[in-house]
N, C-alpha and C. Protein backbone atom coordinates (compact mmCIF):
# COMPACT_ATOMS: atom_id res chain seq x y z
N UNK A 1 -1.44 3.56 -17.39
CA UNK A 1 -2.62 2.76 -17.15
C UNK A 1 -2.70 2.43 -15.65
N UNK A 2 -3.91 2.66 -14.87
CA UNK A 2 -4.03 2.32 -13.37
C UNK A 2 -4.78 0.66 -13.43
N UNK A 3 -4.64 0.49 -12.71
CA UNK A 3 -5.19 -0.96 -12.29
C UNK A 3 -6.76 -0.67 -11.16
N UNK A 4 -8.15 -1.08 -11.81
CA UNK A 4 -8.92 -0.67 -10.72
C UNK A 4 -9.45 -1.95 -10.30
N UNK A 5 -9.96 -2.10 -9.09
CA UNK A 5 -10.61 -3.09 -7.79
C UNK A 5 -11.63 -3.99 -9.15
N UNK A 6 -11.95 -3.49 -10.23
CA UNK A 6 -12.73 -3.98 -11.00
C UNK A 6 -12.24 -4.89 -12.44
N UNK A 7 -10.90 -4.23 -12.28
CA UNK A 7 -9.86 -4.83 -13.39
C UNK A 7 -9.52 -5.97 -12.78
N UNK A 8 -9.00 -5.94 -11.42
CA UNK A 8 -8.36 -6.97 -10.75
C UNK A 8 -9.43 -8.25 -10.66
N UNK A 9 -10.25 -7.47 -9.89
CA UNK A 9 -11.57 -8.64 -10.17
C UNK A 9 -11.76 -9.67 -11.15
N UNK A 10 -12.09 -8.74 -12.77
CA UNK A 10 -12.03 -9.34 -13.96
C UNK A 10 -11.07 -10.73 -13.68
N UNK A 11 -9.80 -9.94 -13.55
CA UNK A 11 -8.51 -10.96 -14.33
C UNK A 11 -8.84 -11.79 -13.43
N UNK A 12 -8.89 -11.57 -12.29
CA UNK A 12 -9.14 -12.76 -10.92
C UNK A 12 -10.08 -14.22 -11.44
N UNK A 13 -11.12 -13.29 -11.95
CA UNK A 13 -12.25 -14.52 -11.73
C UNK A 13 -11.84 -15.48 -13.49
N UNK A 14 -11.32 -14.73 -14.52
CA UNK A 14 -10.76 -15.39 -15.84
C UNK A 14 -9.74 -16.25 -15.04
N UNK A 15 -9.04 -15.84 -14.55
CA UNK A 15 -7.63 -17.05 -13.79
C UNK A 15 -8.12 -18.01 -13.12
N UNK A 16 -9.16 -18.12 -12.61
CA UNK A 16 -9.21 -19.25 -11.43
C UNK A 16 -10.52 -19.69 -12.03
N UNK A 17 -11.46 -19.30 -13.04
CA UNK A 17 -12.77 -19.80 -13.76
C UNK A 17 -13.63 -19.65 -12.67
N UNK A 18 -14.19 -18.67 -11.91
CA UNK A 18 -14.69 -18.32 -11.22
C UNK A 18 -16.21 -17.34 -11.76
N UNK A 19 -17.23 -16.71 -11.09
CA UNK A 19 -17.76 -15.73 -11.36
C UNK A 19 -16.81 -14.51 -10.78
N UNK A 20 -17.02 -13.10 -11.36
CA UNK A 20 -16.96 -12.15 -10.44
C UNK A 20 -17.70 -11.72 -9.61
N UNK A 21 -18.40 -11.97 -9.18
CA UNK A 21 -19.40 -12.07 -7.85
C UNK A 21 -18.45 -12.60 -6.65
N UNK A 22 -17.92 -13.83 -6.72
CA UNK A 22 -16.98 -14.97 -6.33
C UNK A 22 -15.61 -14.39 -5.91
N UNK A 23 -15.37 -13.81 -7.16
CA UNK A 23 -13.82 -13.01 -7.66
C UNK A 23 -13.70 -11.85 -6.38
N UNK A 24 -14.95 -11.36 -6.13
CA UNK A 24 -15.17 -10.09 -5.56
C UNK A 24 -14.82 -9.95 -4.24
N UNK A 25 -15.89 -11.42 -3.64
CA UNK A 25 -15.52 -11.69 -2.16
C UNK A 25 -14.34 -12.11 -2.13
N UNK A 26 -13.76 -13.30 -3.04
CA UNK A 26 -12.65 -13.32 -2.24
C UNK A 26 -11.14 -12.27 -2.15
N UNK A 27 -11.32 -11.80 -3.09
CA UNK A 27 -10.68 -10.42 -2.99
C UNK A 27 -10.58 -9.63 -1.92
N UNK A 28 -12.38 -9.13 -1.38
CA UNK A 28 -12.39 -8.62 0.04
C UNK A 28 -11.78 -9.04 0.90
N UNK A 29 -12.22 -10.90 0.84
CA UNK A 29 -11.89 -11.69 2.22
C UNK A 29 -9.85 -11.43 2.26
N UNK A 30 -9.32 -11.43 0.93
CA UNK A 30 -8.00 -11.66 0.99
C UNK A 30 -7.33 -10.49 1.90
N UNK A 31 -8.17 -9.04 1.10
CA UNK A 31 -7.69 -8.26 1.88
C UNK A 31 -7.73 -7.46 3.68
N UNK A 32 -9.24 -8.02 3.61
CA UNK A 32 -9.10 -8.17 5.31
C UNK A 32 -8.39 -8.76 5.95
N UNK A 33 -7.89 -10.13 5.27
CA UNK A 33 -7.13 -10.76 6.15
C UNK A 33 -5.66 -10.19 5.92
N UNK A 34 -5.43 -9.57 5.19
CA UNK A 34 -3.73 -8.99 5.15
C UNK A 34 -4.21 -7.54 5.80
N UNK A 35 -5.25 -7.06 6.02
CA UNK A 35 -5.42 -5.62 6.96
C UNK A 35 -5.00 -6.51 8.63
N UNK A 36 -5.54 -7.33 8.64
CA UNK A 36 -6.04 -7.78 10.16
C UNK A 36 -4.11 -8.56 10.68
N UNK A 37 -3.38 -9.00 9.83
CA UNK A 37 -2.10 -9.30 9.76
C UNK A 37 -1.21 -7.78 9.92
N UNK A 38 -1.57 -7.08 9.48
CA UNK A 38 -0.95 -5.74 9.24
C UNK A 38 -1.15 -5.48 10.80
N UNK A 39 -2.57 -5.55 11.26
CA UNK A 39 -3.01 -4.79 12.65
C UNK A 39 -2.31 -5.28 13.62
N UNK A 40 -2.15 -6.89 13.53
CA UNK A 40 -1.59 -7.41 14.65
C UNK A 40 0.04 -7.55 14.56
N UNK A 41 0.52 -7.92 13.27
CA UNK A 41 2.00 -7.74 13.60
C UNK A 41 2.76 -7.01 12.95
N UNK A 42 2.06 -5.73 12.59
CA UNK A 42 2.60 -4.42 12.13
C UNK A 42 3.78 -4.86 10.67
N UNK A 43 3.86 -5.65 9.94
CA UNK A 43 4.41 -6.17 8.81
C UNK A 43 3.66 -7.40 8.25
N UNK A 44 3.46 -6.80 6.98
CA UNK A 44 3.44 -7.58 6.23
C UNK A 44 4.12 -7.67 4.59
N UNK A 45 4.84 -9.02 4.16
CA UNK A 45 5.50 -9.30 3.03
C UNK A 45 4.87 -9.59 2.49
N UNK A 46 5.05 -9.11 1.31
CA UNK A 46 4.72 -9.44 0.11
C UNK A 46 6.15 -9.86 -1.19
N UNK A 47 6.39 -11.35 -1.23
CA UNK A 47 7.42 -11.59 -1.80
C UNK A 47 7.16 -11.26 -3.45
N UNK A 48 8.76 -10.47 -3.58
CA UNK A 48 8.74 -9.95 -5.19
C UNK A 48 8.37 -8.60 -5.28
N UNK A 49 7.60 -8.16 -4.22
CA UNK A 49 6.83 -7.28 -4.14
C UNK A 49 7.10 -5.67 -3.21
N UNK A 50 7.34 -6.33 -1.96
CA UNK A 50 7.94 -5.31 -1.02
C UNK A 50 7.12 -5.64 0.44
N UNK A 51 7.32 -4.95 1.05
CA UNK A 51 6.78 -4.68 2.60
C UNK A 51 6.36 -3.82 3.29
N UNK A 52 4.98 -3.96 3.23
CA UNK A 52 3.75 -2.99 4.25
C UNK A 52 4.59 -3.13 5.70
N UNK A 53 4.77 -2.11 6.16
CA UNK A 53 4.84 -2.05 7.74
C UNK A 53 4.06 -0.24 8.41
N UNK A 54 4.03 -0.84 9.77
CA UNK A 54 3.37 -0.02 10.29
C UNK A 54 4.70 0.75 11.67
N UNK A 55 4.78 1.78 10.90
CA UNK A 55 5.88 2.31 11.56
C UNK A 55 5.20 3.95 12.77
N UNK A 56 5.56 4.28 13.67
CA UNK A 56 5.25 5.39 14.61
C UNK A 56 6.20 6.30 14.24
N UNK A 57 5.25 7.80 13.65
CA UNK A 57 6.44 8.85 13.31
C UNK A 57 6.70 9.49 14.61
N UNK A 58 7.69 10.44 14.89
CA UNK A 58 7.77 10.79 16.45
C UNK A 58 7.38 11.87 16.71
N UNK A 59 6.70 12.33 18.05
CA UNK A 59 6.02 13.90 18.38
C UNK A 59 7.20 14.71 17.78
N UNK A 60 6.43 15.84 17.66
CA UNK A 60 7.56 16.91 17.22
C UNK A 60 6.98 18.57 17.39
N UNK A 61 7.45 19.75 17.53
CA UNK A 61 6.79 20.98 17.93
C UNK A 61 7.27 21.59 15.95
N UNK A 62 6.38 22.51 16.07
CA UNK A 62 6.36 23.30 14.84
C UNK A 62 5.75 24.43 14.74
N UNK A 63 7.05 25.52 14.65
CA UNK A 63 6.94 27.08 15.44
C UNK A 63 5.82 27.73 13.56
N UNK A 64 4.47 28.54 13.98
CA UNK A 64 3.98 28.74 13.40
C UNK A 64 3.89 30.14 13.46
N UNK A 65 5.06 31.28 12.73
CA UNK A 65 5.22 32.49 12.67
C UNK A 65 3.92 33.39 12.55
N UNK A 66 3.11 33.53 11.77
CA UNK A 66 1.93 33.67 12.05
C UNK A 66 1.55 34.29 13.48
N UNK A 67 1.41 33.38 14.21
CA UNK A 67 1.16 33.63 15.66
C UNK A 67 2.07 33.56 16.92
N UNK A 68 3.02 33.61 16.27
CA UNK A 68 4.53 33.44 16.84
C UNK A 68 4.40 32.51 18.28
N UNK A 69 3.77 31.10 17.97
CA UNK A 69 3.72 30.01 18.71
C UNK A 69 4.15 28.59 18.15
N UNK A 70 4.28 27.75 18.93
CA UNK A 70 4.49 26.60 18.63
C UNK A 70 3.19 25.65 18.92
N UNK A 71 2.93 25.00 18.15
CA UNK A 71 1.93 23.66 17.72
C UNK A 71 2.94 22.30 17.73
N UNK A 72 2.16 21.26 18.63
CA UNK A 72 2.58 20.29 19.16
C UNK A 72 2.19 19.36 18.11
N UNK A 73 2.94 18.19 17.67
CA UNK A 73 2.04 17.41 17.08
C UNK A 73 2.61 16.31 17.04
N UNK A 74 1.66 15.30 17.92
CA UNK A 74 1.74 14.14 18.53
C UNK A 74 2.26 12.99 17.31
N UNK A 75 2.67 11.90 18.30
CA UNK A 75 3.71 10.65 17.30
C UNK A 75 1.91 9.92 16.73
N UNK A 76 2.33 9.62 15.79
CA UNK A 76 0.93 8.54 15.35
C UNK A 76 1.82 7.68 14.46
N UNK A 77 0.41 6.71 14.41
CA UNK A 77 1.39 5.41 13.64
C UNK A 77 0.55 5.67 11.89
N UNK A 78 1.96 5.60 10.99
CA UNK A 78 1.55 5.50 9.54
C UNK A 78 1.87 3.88 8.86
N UNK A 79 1.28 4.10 7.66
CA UNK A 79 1.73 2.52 7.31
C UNK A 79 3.23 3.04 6.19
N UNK A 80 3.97 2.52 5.93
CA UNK A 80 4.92 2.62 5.16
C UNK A 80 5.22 1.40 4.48
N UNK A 81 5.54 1.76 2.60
CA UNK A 81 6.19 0.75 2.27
C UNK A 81 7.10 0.26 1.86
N UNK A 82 7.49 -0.52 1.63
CA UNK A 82 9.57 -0.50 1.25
C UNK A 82 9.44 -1.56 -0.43
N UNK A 83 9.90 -0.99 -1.40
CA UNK A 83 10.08 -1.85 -2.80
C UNK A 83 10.55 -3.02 -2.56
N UNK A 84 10.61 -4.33 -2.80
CA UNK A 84 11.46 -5.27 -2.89
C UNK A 84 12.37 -4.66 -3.97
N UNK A 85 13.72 -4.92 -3.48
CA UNK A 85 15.05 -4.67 -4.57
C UNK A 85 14.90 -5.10 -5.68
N UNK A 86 14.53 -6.46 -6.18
CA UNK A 86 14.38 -7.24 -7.19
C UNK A 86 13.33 -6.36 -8.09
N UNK A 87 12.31 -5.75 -7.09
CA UNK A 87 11.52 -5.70 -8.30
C UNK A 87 11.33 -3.95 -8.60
N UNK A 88 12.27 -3.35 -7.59
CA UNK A 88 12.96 -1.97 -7.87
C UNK A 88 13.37 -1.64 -9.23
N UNK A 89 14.45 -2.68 -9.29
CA UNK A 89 15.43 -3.01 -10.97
C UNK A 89 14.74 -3.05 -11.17
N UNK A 90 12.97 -3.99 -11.67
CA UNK A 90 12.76 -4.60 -12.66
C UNK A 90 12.28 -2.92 -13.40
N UNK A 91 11.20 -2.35 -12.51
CA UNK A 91 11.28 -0.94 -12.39
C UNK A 91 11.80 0.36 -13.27
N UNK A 92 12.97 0.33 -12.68
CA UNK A 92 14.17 0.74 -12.65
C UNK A 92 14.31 0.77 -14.38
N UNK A 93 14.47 -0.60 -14.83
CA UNK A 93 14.93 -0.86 -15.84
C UNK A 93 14.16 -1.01 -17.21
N UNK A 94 13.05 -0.58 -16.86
CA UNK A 94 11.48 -0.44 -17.60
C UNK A 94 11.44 0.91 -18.60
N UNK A 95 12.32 1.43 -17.87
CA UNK A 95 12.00 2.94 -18.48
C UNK A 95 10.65 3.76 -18.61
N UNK A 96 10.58 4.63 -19.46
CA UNK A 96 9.46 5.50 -19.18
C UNK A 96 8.61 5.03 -20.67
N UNK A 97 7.87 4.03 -20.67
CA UNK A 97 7.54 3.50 -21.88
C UNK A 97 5.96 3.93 -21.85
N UNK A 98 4.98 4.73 -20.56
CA UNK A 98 3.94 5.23 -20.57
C UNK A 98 4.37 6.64 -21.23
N UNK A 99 2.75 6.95 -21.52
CA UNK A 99 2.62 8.31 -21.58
C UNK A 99 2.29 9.17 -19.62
N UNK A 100 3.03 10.20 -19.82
CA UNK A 100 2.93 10.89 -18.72
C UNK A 100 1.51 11.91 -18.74
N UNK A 101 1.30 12.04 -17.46
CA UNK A 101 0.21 12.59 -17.49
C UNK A 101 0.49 13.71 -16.16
């Protein structure tokens, strides 16, 4: 089962007795403001949860036989995320109780 922007919504606005109209923005607003935290100090926690960070992979050359040359390809920054341990196990210890697809 996936979780969509519309599910979350739902449960959002039932939890706090809200509309989803309500549910919607502040959802947006939440997540701009954890984009705009991300932008400026390249981490963000999420306790229980794990940690968004914004890490720089490094230039590197990559010989392309083909044309028996090398292609350059510059460092850029990706976001990466790391499991919280705690909730790795919980995970971990869940087993495979979906159907696979």
């Amino acid at each position: 089962m996936s979780l969509t922007t519309n599910d979350i919504v739902r449960r959002l606005a039932l939890k706090l007795n809200i509309s989803q109209t309500q549910a919607r923005v502040l959802l947006r607003t939440k997540l701009a403001q954890l984009r705009q935290v991300l932008i400026e100090n390249g981490l963000v926690t999420l306790p229980g949860l794990g940690e968004l960070r914004i890490k720089t992979s490094r230039a590197r050359r990559n010989f392309i036989p083909g044309k028996d040359a090398y292609c350059y390809i510059p460092a850029r920054q990706q976001i990466g995320f790391k499991l919280d341990a705690r909730f790795k196990k919980i995970v971990r210890n869940s087993g495979s109780s979906g159907s696979s697809q």
